[in-house]
C-alpha atoms as a PDB file:
ATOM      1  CA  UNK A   1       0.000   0.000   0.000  1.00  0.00           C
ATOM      2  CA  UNK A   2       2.852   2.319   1.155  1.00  0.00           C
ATOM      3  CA  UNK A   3       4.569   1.677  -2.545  1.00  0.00           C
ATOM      4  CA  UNK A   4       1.411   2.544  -4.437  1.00  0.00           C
ATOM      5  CA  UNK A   5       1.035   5.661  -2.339  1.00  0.00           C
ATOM      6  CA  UNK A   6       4.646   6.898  -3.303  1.00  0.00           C
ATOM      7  CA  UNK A   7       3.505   5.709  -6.982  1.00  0.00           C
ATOM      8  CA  UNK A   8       0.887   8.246  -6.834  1.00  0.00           C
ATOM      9  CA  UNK A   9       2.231  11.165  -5.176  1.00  0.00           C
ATOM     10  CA  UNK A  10       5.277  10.651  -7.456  1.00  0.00           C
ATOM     11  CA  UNK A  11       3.449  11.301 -10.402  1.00  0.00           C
ATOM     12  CA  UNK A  12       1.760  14.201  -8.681  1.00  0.00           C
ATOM     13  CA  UNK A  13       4.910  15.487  -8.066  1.00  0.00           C
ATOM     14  CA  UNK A  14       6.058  14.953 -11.606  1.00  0.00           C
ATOM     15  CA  UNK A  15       2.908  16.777 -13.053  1.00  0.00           C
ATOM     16  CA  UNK A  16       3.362  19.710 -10.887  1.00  0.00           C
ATOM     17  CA  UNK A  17       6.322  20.122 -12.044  1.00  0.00           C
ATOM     18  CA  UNK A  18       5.421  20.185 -15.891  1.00  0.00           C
ATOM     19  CA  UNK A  19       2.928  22.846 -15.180  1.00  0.00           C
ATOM     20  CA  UNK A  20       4.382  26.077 -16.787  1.00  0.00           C
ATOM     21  CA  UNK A  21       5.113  28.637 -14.182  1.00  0.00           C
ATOM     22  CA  UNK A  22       6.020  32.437 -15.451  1.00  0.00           C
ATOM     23  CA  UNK A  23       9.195  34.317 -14.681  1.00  0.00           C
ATOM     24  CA  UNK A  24       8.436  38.177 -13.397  1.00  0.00           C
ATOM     25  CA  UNK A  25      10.006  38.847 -17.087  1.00  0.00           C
ATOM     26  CA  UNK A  26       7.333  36.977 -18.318  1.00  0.00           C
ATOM     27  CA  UNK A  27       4.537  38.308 -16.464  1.00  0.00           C
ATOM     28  CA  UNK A  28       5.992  41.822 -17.072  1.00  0.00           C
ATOM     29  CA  UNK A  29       6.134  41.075 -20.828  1.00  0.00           C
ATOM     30  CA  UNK A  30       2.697  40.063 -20.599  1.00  0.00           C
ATOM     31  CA  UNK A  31       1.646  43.175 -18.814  1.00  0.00           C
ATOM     32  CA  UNK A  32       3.427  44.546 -21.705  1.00  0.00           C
ATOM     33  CA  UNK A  33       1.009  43.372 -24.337  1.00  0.00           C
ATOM     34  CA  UNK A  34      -2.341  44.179 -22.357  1.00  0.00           C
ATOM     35  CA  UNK A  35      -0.967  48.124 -22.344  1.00  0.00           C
ATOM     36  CA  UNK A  36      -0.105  48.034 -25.805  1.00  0.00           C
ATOM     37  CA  UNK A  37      -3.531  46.509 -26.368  1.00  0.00           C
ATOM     38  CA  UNK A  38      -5.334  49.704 -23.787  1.00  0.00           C
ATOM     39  CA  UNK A  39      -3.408  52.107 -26.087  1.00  0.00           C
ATOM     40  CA  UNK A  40      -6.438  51.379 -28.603  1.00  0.00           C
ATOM     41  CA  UNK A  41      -8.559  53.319 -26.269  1.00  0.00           C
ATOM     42  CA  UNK A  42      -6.161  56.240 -27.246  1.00  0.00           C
ATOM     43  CA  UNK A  43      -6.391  56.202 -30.147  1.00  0.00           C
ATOM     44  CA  UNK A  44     -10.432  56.270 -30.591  1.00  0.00           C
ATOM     45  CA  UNK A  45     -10.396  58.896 -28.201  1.00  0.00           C
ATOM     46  CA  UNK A  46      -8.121  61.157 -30.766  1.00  0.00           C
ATOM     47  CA  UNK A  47      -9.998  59.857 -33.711  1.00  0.00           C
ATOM     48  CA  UNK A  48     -12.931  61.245 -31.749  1.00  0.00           C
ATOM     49  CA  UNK A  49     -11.444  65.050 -30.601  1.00  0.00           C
ATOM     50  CA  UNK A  50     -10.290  64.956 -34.361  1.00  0.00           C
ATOM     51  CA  UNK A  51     -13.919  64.375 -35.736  1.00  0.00           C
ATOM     52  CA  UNK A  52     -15.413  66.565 -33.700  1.00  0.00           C
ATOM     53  CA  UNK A  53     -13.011  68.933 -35.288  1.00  0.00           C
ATOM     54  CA  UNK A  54     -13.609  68.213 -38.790  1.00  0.00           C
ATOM     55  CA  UNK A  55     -10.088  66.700 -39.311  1.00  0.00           C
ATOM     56  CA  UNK A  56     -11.594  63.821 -41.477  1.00  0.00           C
ATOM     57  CA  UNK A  57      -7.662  62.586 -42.365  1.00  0.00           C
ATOM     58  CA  UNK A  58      -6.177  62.787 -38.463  1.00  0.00           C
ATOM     59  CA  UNK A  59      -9.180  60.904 -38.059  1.00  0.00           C
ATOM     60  CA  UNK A  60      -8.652  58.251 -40.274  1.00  0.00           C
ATOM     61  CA  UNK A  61      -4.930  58.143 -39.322  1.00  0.00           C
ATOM     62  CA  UNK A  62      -5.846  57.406 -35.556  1.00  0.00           C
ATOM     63  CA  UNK A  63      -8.446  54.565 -37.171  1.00  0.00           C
ATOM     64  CA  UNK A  64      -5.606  53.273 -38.690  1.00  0.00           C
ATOM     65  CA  UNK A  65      -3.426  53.244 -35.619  1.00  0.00           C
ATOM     66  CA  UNK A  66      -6.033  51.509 -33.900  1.00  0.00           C
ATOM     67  CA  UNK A  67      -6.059  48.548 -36.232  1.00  0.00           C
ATOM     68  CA  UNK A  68      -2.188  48.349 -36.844  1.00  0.00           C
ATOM     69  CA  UNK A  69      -2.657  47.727 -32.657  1.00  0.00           C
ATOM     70  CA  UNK A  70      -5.606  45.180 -32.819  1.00  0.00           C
ATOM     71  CA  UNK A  71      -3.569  43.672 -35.835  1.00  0.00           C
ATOM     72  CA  UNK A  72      -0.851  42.812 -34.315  1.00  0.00           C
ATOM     73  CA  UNK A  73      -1.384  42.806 -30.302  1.00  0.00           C
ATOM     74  CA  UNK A  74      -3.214  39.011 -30.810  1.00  0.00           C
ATOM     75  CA  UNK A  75      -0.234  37.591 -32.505  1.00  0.00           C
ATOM     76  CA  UNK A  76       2.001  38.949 -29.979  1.00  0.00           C
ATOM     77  CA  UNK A  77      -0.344  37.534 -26.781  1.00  0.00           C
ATOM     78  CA  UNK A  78       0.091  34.325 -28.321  1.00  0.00           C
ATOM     79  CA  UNK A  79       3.522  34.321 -28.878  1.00  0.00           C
ATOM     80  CA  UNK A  80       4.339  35.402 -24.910  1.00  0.00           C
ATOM     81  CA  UNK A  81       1.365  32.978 -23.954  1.00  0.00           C
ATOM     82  CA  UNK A  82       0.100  35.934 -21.989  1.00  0.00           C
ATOM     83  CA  UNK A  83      -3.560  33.834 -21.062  1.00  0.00           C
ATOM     84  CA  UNK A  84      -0.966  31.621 -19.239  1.00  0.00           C
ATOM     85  CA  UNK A  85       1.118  34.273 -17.630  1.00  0.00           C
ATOM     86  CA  UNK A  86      -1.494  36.319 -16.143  1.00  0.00           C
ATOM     87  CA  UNK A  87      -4.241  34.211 -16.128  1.00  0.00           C
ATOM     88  CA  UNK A  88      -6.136  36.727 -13.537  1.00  0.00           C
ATOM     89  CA  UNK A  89      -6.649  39.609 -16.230  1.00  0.00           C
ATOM     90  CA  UNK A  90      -9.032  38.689 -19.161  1.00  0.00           C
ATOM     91  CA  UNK A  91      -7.519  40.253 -22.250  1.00  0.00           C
ATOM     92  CA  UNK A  92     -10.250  38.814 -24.925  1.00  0.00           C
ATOM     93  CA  UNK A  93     -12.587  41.449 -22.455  1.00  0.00           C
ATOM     94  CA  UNK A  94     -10.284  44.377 -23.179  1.00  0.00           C
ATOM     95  CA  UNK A  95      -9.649  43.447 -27.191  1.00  0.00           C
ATOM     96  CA  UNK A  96     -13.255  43.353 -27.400  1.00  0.00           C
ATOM     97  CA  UNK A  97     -14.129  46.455 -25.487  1.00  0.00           C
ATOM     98  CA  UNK A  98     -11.643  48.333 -27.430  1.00  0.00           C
ATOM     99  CA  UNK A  99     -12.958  46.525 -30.713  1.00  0.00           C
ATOM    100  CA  UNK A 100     -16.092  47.811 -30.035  1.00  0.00           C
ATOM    101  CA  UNK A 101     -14.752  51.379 -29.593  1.00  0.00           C
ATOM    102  CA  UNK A 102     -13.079  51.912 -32.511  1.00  0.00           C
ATOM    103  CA  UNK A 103     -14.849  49.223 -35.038  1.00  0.00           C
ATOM    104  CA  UNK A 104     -18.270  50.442 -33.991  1.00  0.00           C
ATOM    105  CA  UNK A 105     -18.774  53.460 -31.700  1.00  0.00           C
ATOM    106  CA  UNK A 106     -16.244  56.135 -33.582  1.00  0.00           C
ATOM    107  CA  UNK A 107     -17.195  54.975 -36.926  1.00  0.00           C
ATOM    108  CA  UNK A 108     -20.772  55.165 -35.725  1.00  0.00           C
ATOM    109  CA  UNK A 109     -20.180  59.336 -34.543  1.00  0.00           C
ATOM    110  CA  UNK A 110     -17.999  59.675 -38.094  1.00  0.00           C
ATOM    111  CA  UNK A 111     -21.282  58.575 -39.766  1.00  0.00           C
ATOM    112  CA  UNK A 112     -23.921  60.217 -37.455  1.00  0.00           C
ATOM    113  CA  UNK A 113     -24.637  63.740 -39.327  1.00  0.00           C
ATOM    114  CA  UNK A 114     -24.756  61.883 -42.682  1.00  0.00           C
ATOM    115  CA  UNK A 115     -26.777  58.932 -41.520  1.00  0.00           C
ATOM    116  CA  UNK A 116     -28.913  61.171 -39.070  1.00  0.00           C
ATOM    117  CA  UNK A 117     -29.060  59.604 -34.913  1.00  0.00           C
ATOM    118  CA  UNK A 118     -31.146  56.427 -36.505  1.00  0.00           C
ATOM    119  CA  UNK A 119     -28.683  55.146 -39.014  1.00  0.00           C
ATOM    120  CA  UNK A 120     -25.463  55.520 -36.120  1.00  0.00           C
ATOM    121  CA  UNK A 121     -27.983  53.839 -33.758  1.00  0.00           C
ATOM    122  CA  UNK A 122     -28.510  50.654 -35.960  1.00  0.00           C
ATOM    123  CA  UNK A 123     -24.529  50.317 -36.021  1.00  0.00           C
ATOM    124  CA  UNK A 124     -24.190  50.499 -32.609  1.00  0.00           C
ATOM    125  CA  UNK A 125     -27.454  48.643 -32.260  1.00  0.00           C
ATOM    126  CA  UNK A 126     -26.720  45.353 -34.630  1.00  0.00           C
ATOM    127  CA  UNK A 127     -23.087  45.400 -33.695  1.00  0.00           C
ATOM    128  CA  UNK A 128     -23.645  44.808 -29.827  1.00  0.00           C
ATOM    129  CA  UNK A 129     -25.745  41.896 -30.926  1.00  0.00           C
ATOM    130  CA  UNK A 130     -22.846  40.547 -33.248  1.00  0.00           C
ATOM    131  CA  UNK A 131     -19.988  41.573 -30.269  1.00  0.00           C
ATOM    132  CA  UNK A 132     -22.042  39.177 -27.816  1.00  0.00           C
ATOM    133  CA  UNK A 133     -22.606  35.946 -29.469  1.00  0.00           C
ATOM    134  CA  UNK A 134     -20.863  33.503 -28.130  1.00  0.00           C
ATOM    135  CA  UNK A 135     -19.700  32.112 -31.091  1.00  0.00           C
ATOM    136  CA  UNK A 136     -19.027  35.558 -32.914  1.00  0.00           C
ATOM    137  CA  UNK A 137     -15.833  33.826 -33.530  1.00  0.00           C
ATOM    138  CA  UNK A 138     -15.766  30.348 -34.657  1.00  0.00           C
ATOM    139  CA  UNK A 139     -13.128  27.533 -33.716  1.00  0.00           C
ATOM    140  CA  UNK A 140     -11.889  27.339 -36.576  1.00  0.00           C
ATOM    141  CA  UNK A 141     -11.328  31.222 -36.608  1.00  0.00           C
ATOM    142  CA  UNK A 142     -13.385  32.961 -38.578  1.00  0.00           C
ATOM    143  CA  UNK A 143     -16.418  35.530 -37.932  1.00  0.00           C
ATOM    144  CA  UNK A 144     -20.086  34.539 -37.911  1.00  0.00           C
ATOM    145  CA  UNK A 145     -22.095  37.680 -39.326  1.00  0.00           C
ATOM    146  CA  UNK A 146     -20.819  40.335 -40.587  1.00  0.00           C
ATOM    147  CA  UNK A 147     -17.672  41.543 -38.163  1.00  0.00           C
ATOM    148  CA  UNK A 148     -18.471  44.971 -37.797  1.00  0.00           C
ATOM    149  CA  UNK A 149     -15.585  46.767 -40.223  1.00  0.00           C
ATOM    150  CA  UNK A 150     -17.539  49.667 -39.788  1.00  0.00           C
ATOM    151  CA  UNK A 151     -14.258  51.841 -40.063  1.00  0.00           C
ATOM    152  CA  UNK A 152     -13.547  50.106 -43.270  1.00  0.00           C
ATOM    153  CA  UNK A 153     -17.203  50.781 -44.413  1.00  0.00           C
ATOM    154  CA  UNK A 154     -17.130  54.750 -43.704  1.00  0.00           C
ATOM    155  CA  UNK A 155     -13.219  54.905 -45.345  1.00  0.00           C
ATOM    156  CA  UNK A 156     -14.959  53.889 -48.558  1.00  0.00           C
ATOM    157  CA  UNK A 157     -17.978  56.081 -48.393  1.00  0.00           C
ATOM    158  CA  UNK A 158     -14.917  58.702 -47.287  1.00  0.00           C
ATOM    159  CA  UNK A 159     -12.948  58.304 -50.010  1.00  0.00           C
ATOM    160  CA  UNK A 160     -15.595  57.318 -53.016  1.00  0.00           C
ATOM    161  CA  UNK A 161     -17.796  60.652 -51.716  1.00  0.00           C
ATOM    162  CA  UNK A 162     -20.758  58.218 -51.942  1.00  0.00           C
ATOM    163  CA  UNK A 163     -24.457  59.694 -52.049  1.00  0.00           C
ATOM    164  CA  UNK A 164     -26.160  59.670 -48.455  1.00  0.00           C
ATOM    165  CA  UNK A 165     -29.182  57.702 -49.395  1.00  0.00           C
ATOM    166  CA  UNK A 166     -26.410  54.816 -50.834  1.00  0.00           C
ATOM    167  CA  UNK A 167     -24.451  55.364 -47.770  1.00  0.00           C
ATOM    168  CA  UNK A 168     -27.880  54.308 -45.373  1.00  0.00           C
ATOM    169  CA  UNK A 169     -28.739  51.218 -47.915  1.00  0.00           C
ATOM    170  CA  UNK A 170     -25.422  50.017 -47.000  1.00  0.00           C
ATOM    171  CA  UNK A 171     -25.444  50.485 -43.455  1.00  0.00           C
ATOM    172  CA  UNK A 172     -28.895  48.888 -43.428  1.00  0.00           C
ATOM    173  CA  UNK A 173     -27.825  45.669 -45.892  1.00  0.00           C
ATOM    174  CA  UNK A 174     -24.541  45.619 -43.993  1.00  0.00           C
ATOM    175  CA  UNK A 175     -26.789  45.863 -40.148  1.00  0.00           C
ATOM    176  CA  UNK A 176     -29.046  42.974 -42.194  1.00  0.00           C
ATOM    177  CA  UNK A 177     -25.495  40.734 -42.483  1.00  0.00           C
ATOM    178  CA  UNK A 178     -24.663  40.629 -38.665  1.00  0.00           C
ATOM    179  CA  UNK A 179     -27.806  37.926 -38.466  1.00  0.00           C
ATOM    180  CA  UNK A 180     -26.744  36.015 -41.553  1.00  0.00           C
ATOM    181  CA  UNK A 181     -24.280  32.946 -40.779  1.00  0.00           C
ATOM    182  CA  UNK A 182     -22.156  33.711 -42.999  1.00  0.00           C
ATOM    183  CA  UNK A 183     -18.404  32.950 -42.015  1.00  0.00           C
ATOM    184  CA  UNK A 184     -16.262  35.991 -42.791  1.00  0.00           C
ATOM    185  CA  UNK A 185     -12.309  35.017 -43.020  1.00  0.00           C
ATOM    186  CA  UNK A 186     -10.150  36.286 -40.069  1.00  0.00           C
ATOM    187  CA  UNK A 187      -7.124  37.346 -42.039  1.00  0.00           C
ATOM    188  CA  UNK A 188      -4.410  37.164 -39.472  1.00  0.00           C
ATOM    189  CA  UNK A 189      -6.034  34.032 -38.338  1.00  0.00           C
ATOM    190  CA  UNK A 190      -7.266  32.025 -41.083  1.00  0.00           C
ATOM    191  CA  UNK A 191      -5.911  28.621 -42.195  1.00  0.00           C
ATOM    192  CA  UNK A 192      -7.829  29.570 -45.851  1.00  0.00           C
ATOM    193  CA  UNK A 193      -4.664  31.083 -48.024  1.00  0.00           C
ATOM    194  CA  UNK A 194      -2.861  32.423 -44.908  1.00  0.00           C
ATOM    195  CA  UNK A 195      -0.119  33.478 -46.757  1.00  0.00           C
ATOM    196  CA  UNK A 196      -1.637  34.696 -49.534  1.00  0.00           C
ATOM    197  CA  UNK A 197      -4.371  36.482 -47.220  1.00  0.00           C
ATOM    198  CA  UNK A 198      -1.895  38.007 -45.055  1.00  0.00           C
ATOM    199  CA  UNK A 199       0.182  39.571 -47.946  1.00  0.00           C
ATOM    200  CA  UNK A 200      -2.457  40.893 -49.669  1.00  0.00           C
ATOM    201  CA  UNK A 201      -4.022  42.083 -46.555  1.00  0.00           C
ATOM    202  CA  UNK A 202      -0.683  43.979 -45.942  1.00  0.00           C
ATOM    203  CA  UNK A 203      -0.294  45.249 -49.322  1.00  0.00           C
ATOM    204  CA  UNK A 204      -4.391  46.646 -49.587  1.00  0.00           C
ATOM    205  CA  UNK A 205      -3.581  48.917 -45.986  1.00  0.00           C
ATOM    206  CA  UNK A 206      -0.458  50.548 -48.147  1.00  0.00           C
ATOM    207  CA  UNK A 207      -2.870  50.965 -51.107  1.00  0.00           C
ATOM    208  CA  UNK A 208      -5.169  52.640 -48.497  1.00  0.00           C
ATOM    209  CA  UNK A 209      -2.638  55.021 -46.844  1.00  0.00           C
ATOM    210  CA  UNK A 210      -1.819  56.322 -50.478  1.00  0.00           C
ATOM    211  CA  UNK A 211      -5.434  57.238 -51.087  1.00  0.00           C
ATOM    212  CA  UNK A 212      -5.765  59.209 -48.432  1.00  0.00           C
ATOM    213  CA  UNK A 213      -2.733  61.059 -49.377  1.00  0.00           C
ATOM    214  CA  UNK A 214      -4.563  61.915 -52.801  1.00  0.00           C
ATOM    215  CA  UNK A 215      -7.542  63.073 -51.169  1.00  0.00           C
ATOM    216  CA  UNK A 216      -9.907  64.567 -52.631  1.00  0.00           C
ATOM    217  CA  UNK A 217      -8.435  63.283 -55.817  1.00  0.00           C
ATOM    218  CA  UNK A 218      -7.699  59.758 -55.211  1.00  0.00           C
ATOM    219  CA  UNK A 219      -6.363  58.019 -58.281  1.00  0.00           C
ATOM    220  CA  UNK A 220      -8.876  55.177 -59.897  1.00  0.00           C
ATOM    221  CA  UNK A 221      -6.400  52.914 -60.288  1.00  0.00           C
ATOM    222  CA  UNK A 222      -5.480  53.224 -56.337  1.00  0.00           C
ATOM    223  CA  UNK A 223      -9.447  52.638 -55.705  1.00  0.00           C
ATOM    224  CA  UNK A 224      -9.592  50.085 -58.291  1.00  0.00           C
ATOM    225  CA  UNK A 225      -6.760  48.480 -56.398  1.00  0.00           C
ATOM    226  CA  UNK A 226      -7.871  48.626 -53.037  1.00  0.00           C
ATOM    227  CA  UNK A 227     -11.787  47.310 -53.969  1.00  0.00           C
ATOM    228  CA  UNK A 228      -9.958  44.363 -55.437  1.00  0.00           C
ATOM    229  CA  UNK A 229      -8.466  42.802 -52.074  1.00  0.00           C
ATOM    230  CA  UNK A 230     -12.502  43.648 -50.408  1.00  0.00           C
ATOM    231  CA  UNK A 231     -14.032  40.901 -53.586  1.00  0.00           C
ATOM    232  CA  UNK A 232     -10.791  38.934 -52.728  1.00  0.00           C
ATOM    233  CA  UNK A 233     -12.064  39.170 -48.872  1.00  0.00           C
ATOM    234  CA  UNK A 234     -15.668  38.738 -49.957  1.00  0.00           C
ATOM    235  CA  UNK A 235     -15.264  35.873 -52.325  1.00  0.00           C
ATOM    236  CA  UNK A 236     -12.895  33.910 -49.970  1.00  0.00           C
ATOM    237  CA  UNK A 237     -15.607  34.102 -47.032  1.00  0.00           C
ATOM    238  CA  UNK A 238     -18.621  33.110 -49.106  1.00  0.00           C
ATOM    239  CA  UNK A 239     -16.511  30.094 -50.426  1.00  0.00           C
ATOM    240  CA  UNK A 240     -15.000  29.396 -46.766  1.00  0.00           C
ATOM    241  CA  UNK A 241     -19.039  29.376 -45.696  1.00  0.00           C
ATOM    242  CA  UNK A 242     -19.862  26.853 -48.680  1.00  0.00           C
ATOM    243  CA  UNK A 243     -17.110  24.877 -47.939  1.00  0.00           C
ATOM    244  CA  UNK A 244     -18.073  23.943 -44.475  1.00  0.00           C
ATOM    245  CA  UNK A 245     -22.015  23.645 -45.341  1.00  0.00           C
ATOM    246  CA  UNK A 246     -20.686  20.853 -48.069  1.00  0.00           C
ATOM    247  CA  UNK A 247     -18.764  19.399 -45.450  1.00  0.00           C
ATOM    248  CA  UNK A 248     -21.231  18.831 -42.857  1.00  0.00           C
ATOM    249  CA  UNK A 249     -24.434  17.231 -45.231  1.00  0.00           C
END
C-alpha cells in the first residue's frame, strides 16, 4: 500500500512540475502586451477630438493606428502565452471592449450627421448583438455575421464621396449581415490562403494610406486596387461558408 502511495504522489509530483510557471520577465512582458492593447482606447479617443473637429484625415490616421494595434497585439499575446502568464486579467474582455470602440462606436459618430441619430444607432445597435454571441468567432477562426468593419465601411464612403441615401442602404444591408451565418475570413487568423491572405491584406492597408494622401483626388487605379483585395475578402468568405455547409451534409 505504502509503494502505491509513493507511486501516486510521485506522479503528482512529476505533473506539478510540468505545469508552466512564469518568470516576473514573463509576467511583465505580458503586462506589456495588455498596455499596448489599452493604447487602442487612445487612439479612438483622438480619432474622436479629431472628428469633432472636422479633421476627417487625423481621423482616419488614428483609425488606422487603432487597427495596426488590434492587428498585431493578438499575434504577440500568443507568442508570450500571456492567457498563461497572467491568467487573472481577461484580455479577450479588453480586445473586445476596445474593438467595439473603434470598429463600432467612432465609426458610428464619423457617420452620425450623414446617416442622421437612426442610421449611427442601428450600427451600434446590430453590432452589440454581433460583439455578444458567443460564437461571434468560430473555432476554426473565422467571424459569424458580418464583423463589424464599420471603419472600413465609412473609409470607402470617405474616399468614393458616396451619395447619403447609398451610404444608409449600405449600413442597413450591412446591419441585415450581422444575423446572416455567414463565415467571414479572419485574415491574421485564417488557415484559408494564410499566406496569400496576409500579404495581400498587408499590401491593400499601403494601397489605403496612399489614397488618403490623394484626397480629394484619389487616383482610380489606387481605388480600383484597393476594392480588389474587399471581392478577394468577400469571395474567400462566401466560399469558406460553402465549404463547411458541403462538409457537414
Amino acid at each position: 500500500m505504502m509503494k502505491t502511495e509513493n507511486l501516486y504522489s510521485g506522479a503528482d509530483s512529476q505533473a506539478e512540475e510540468s505545469v508552466w510557471r512564469p518568470s516576473r520577465r514573463q509576467q511583465a512582458l505580458a503586462w506589456t502586451v495588455h498596455a499596448f492593447t489599452a493604447t487602442g482606447a487612445v487612439w479612438g479617443l483622438l480619432a474622436v477630438f479629431a472628428i469633432s473637429a472636422g479633421r476627417w484625415i487625423e481621423a482616419f490616421i488614428w483609425l488606422g493606428v487603432a487597427v495596426f494595434v488590434d492587428a498585431f497585439d493578438g499575434f504577440a499575446a500568443r507568442r508570450l502565452r500571456v492567457k498563461e502568464a497572467l491568467p487573472e486579467f481577461d484580455g479577450a474582455l479588453l480586445d473586445n471592449i476596445l474593438d467595439y470602440l473603434n470598429y463600432v462606436f467612432v465609426p458610428a459618430y464619423f457617420l452620425a450627421p450623414s446617416l442622421r441619430v437612426a442610421g449611427a444607432i442601428l450600427i451600434l445597435l446590430a453590432s452589440a448583438y454581433q460583439f455578444c454571441q458567443s460564437d461571434a468567432k468560430t473555432e476554426d477562426h473565422y467571424f459569424k455575421g458580418f464583423p463589424s468593419y464599420w471603419n472600413i465601411m465609412v473609409f470607402y464612403m470617405f474616399i468614393l464621396n458616396l451619395p447619403a441615401w447609398l451610404n444608409v442602404a449600405l449600413v442597413v444591408v450591412l446591419s441585415a449581415l450581422v444575423f446572416v451565418p455567414i463565415k467571414y475570413v479572419y485574415p491574421s487568423r485564417t488557415a484559408t490562403r494564410p499566406g496569400l491572405t496576409l500579404a495581400l491584406a498587408c499590401m491593400w492597408g499601403l494601397v489605403n494610406v496612399g489614397l488618403l494622401i490623394q484626397h480629394p483626388a484619389p487616383s482610380p487605379w489606387l481605388i480600383a486596387a484597393s476594392l480588389l483585395y474587399v471581392a478577394y475578402y468577400v469571395g474567400l468568405s462566401l466560399y469558406a461558408t460553402w465549404q463547411t455547409a458541403a462538409l457537414s451534409r
